[in-house]
Protein backbone atom coordinates (compact mmCIF):
# COMPACT_ATOMS: atom_id res chain seq x y z
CA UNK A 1 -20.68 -98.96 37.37
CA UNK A 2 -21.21 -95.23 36.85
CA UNK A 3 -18.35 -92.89 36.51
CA UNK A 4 -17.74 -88.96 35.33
CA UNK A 5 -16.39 -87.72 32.12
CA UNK A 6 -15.41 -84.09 32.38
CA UNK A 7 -15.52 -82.36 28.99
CA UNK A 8 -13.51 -79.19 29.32
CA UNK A 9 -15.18 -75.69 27.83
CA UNK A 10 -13.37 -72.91 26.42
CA UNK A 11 -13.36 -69.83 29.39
CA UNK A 12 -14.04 -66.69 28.07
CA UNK A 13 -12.33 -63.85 29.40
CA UNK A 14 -14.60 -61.29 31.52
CA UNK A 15 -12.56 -58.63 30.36
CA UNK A 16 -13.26 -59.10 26.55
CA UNK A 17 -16.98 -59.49 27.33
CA UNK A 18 -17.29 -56.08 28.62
CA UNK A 19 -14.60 -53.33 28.77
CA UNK A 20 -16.51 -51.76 32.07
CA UNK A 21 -17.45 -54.79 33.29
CA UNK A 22 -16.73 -55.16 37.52
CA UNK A 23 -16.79 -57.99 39.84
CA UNK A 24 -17.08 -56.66 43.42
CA UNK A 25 -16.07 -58.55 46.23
CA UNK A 26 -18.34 -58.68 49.35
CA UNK A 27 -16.11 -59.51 52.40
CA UNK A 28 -17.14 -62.34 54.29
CA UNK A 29 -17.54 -59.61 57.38
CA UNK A 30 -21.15 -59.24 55.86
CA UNK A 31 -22.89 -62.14 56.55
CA UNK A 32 -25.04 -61.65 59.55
CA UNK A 33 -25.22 -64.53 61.97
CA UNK A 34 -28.27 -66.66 62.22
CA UNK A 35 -27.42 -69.57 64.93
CA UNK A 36 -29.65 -72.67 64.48
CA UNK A 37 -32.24 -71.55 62.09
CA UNK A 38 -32.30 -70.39 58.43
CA UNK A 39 -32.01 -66.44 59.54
CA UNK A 40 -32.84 -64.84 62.53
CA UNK A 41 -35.92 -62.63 63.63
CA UNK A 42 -39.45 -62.62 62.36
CA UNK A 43 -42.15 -65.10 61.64
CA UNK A 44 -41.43 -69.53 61.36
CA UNK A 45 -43.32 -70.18 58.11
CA UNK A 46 -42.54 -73.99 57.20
CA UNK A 47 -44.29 -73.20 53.85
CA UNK A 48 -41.32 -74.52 51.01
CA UNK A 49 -43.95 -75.02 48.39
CA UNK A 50 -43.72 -77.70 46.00
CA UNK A 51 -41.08 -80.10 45.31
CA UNK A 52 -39.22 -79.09 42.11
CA UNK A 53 -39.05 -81.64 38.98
CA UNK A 54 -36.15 -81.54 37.09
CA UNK A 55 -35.17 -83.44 33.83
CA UNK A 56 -33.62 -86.50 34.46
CA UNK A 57 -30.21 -85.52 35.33
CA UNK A 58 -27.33 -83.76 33.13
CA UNK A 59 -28.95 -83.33 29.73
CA UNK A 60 -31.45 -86.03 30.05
CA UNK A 61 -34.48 -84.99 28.01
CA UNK A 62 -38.01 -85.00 29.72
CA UNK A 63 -38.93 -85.05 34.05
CA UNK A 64 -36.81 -87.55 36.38
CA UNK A 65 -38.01 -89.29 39.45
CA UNK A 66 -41.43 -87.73 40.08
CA UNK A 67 -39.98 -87.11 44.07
CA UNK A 68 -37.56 -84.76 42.70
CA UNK A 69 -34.36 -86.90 43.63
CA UNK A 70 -31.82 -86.34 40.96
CA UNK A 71 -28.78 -85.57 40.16
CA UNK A 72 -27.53 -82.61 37.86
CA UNK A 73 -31.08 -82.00 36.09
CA UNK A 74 -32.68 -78.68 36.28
CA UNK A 75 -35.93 -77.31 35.81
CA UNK A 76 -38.05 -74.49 33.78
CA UNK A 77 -38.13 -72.17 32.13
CA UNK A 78 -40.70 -70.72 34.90
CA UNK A 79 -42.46 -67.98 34.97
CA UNK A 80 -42.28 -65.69 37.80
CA UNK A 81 -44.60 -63.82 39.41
CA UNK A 82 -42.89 -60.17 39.02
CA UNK A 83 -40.12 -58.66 36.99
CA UNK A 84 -35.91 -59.86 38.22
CA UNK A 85 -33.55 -57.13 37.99
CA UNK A 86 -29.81 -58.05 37.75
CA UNK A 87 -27.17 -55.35 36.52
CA UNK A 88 -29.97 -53.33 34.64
CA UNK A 89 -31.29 -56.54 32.45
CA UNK A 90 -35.05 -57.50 33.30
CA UNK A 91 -36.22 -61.08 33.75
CA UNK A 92 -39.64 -62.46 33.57
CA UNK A 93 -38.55 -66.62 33.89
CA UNK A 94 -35.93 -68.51 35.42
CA UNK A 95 -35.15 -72.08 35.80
CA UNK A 96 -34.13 -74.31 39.09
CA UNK A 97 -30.76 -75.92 38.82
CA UNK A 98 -30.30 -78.70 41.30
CA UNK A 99 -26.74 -77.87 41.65
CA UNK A 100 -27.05 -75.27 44.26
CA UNK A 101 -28.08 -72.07 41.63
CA UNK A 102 -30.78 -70.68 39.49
CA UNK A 103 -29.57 -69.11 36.12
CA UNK A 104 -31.33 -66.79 33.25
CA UNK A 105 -32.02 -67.76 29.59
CA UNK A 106 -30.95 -71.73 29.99
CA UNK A 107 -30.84 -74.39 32.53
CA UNK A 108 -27.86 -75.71 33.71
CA UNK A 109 -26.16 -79.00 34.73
CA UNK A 110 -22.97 -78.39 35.34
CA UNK A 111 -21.66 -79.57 38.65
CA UNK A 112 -18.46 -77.72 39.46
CA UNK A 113 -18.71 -73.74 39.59
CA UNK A 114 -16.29 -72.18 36.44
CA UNK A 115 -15.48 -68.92 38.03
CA UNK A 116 -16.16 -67.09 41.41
CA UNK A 117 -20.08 -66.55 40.82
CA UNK A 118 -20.13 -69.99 39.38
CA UNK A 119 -20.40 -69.59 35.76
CA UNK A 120 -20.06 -66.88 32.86
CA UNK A 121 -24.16 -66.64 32.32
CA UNK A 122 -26.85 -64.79 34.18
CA UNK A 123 -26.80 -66.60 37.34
CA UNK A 124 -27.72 -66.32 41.03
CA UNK A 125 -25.66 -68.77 42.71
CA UNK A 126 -26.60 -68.87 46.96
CA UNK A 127 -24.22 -72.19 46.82
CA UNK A 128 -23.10 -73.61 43.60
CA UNK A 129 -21.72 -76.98 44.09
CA UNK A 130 -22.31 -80.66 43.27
CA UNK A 131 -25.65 -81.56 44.88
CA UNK A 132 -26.81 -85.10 44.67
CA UNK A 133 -30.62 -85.73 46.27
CA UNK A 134 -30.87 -89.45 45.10
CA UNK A 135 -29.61 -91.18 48.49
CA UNK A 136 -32.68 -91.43 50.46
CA UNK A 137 -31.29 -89.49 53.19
CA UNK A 138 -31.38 -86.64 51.44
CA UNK A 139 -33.92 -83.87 50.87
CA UNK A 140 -35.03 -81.86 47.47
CA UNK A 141 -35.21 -78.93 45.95
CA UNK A 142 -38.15 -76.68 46.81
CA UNK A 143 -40.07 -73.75 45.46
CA UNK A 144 -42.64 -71.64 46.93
CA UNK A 145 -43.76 -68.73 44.56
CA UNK A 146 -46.53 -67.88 47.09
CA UNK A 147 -45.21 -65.97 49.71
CA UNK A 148 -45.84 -62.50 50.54
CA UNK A 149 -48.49 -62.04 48.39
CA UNK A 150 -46.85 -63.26 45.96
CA UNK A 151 -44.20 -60.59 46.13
CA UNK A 152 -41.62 -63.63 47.39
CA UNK A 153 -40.30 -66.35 45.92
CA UNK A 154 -38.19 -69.06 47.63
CA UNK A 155 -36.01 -71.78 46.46
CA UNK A 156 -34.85 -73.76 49.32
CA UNK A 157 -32.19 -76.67 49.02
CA UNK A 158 -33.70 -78.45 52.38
CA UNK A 159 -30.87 -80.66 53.32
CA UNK A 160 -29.17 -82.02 50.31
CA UNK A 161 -26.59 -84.53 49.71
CA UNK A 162 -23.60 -84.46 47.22
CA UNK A 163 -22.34 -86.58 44.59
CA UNK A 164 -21.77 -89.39 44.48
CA UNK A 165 -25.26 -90.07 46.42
CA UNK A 166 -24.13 -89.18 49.83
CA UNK A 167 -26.38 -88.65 51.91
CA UNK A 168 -23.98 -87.34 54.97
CA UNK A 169 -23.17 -84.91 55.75
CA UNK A 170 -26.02 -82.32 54.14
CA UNK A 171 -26.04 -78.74 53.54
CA UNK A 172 -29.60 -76.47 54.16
CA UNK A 173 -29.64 -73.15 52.51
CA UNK A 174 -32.29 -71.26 50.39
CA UNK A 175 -32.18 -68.51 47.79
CA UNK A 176 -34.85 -65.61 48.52
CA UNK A 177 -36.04 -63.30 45.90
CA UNK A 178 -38.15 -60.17 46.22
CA UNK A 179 -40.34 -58.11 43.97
CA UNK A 180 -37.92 -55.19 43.07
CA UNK A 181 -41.20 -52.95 43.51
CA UNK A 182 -42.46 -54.54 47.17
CA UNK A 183 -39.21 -55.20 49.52
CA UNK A 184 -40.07 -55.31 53.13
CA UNK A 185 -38.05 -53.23 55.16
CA UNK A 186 -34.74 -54.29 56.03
CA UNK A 187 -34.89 -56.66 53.11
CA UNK A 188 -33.09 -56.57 49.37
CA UNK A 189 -33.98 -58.06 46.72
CA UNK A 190 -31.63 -61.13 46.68
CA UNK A 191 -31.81 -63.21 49.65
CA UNK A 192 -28.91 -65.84 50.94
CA UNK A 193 -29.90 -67.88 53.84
CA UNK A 194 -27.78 -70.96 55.57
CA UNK A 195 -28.80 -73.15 58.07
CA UNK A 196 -26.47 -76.19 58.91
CA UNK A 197 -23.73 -76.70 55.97
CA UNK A 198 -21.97 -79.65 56.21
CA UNK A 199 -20.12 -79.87 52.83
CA UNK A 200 -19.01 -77.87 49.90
CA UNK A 201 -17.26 -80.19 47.20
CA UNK A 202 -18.53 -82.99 45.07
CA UNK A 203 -16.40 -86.24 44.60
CA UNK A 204 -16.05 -85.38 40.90
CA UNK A 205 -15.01 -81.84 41.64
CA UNK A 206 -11.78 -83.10 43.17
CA UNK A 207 -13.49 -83.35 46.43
CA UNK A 208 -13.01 -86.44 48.57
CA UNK A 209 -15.98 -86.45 52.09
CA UNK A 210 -17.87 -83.22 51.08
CA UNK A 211 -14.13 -81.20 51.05
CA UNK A 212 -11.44 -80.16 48.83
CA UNK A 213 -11.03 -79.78 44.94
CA UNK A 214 -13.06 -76.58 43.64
CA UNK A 215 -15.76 -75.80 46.22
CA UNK A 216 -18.52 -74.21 45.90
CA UNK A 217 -19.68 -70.79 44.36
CA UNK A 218 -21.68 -68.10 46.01
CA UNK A 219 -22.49 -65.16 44.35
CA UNK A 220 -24.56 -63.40 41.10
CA UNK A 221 -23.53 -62.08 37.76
CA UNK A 222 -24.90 -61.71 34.55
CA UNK A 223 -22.84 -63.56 32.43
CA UNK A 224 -20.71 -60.06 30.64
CA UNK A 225 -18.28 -59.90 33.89
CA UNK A 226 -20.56 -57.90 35.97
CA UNK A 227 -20.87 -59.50 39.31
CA UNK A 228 -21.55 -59.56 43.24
CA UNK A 229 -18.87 -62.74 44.82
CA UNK A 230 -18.48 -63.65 48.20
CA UNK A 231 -15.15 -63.40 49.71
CA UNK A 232 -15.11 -67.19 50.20
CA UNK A 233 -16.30 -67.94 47.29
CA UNK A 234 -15.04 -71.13 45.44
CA UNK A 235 -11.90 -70.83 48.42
CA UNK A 236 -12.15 -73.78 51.57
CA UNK A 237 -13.86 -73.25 54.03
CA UNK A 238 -17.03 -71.64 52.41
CA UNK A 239 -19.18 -73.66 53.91
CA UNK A 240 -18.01 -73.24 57.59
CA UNK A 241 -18.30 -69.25 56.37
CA UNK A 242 -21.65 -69.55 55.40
CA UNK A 243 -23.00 -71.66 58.24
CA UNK A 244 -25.73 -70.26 60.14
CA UNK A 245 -25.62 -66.88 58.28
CA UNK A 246 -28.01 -64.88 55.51
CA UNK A 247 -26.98 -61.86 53.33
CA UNK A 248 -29.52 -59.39 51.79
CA UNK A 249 -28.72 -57.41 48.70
CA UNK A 250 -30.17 -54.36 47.05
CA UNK A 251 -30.33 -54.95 43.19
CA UNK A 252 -29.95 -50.69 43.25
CA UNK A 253 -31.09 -50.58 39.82
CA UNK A 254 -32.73 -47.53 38.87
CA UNK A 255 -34.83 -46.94 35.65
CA UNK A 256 -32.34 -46.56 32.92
CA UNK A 257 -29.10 -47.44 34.85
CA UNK A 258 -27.15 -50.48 33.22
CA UNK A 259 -24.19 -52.69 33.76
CA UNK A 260 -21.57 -51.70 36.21
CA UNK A 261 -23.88 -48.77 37.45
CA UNK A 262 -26.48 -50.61 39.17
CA UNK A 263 -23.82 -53.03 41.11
CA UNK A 264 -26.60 -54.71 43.94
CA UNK A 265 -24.96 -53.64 47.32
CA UNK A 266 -24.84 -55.95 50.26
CA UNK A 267 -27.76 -54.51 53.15
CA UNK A 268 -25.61 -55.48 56.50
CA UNK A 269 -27.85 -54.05 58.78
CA UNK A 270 -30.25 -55.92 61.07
CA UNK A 271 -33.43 -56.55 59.31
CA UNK A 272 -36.57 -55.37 61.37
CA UNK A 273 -37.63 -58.84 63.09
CA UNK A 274 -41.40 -58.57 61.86
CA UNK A 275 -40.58 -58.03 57.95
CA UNK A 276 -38.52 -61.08 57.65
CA UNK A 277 -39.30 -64.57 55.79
CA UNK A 278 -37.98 -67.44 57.14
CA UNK A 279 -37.83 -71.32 56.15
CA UNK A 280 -39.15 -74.27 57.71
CA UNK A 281 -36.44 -76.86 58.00
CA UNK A 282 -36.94 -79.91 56.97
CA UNK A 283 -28.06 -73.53 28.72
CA UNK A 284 -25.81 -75.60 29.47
CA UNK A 285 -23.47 -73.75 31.43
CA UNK A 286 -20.44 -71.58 28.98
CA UNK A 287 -17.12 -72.34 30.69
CA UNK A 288 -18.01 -74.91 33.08
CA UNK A 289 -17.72 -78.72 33.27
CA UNK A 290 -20.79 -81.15 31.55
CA UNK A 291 -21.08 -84.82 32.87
CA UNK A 292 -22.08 -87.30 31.12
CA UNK A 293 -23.07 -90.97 32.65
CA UNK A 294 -20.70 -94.20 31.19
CA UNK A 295 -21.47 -97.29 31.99
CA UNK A 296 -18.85 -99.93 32.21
C-alpha cells in the first residue's frame, strides 16, 4: 500500500525577500474565451513534440517509465532555444515539472502549490496542481521546442489525471512561450491555454474527486515576491474559470529595467486569427510540500 507523507517547509515571507517586491492580481475578467478547443482563431497544428521524461517520481534519481507516465518527477535542466525574460532576470534553461508548472534554476516535485503563483522560486505555473499520468487513461506531458521557427516553445499537459492515479476526470491545458525578440502580433510572451478542465485538487492536497483542499496555482513569479496571479488562483472553482479560455502576457521588460518595473501585463485583446499557435488535442520547491512514497 502506498500512502503520502507531507513534510512541512518553512514559508518565507515575500515581504522580507524584497522590500519593492509586488504581486499583481489579474482579474479573472481577462481570460478570453476559447469554446471547445485549446484557444480560438488561427492555424490547427497537432504538432506537441516529444513526450517528456521525467525522473522517476518525487526525488527519485535517474528517468521513470520511458512513456512518460509518472507521478511528481520532473525533467531538465533544458536548454532553450532563445533567451526567458521574467521580472528583468534572463534564462537560458528550464526544466518540465509534471505537476502542472515549469520552474528556473531546479526542478520541482512538489504536488500542492505553497502560495498564489505556486511556489516562492522562479516559476511559471499555467496550472499547478497534483497531476498523476500513471492510470492508463491518462495522457503525458509534452514538449515541442520547434514551432515557429523555433521562436515557440510549447509544453502541453494533454489530458492528465490526478493523484492518486485517476484517470477521470482530466484536465488539457498547455503553457506557450515566445522568443521575447519574435512575438507574433497579438501574442505575449507567456502563453496560458485551457481546453476541457475537469479537476483542480489532488487527493493528498485535501482534495477528495478532483475538488477541494488547496487547488491549484496559476500564475508566474520569480521567487523574491515579484509576481503575475490569477484572480482564481489556488481559490475553488479555478478550474471551471479557466475552462475553455487562454491569457497572453507581455513580459514588458526593457533593457535594464528590473524587478517590480518590468511587471508582464496581461494582452486582453483579440489576437489576430492568422498569428496564433494552437494545440492538437489529444530544486525542490522552498515552501511547499515534498512526498515521499511508504510502503506498508
Amino acid at each position: 500500500m502506498i500512502r503520502k507523507a507531507f513534510l512541512l517547509a518553512v514559508t518565507i515571507s515575500l515581504a522580507s525577500l524584497a522590500a519593492h517586491a509586488t504581486t499583481t492580481t489579474v482579474p479573472d475578467s481577462a481570460l478570453l474565451s476559447s469554446p471547445g478547443v485549446y484557444t480560438a482563431g488561427g492555424y490547427f497544428t497537432d504538432s506537441l513534440g516529444n513526450v517528456v521524461l521525467t525522473t522517476g517520481g518525487g526525488n527519485a534519481n535517474g528517468v521513470g517509465n520511458l512513456t512518460g507516465r509518472n507521478d511528481d518527477g520532473f525533467s531538465g535542466p533544458i536548454v532553450l532555444p532563445f533567451t526567458v525574460n521574467l521580472f528583468g532576470n534572463s534564462y537560458t534553461q528550464f526544466w518540465i515539472n509534471n505537476n502542472g508548472n515549469v520552474s528556473f534554476n531546479n526542478g520541482i516535485s512538489s504536488f500542492t502549490p505553497s502560495g498564489p503563483t505556486g511556489a516562492n522560486v522562479p516559476i511559471i505555473s499555467p496550472f499547478f496542481a497534483d497531476v498523476d499520468t500513471r492510470n492508463a487513461s491518462s495522457g503525458v506531458v509534452m514538449y515541442n521546442a520547434t514551432l515557429n521557427g523555433g521562436n515557440t516553445v510549447a509544453v502541453t499537459w494533454d489530458g492528465v489525471g490526478f493523484y492518486n492515479e485517476h484517470g477521470s476526470p482530466l484536465d488539457y491545458f498547455q503553457l506557450i512561450l515566445n522568443n521575447p525578440a519574435a512575438v507574433p502580433a497579438g501574442q505575449g510572451d507567456i502563453g496560458f491555454f485551457y481546453e476541457t478542465m475537469g479537476w483542480e485538487t489532488g487527493d493528498a492536497s485535501g482534495g477528495s474527486g478532483g475538488f477541494g483542499g488547496t487547488p491549484a496555482a496559476v500564475g508566474f513569479g520569480d521567487g523574491a515576491g515579484n509576481g503575475e496571479v490569477l484572480q482564481g488562483s489556488i481559490q475553488n472553482g479555478i478550474s471551471g474559470i479557466v475552462n475553455n479560455h487562454y491569457i497572453w502576457f507581455d513580459t514588458n521588460c526593457p533593457a535594464g529595467t528590473t524587478g517590480a518595473g518590468c511587471n508582464p501585463i496581461p494582452i486582453t485583446g483579440t489576437p489576430e486569427p492568422s498569428t496564433l499557435v494552437l494545440f492538437g488535442s489529444g530544486l525542490l520547491a522552498l515552501g511547499g510540500a515534498i512526498r515521499r512514497r511508504l510502503s506498508l
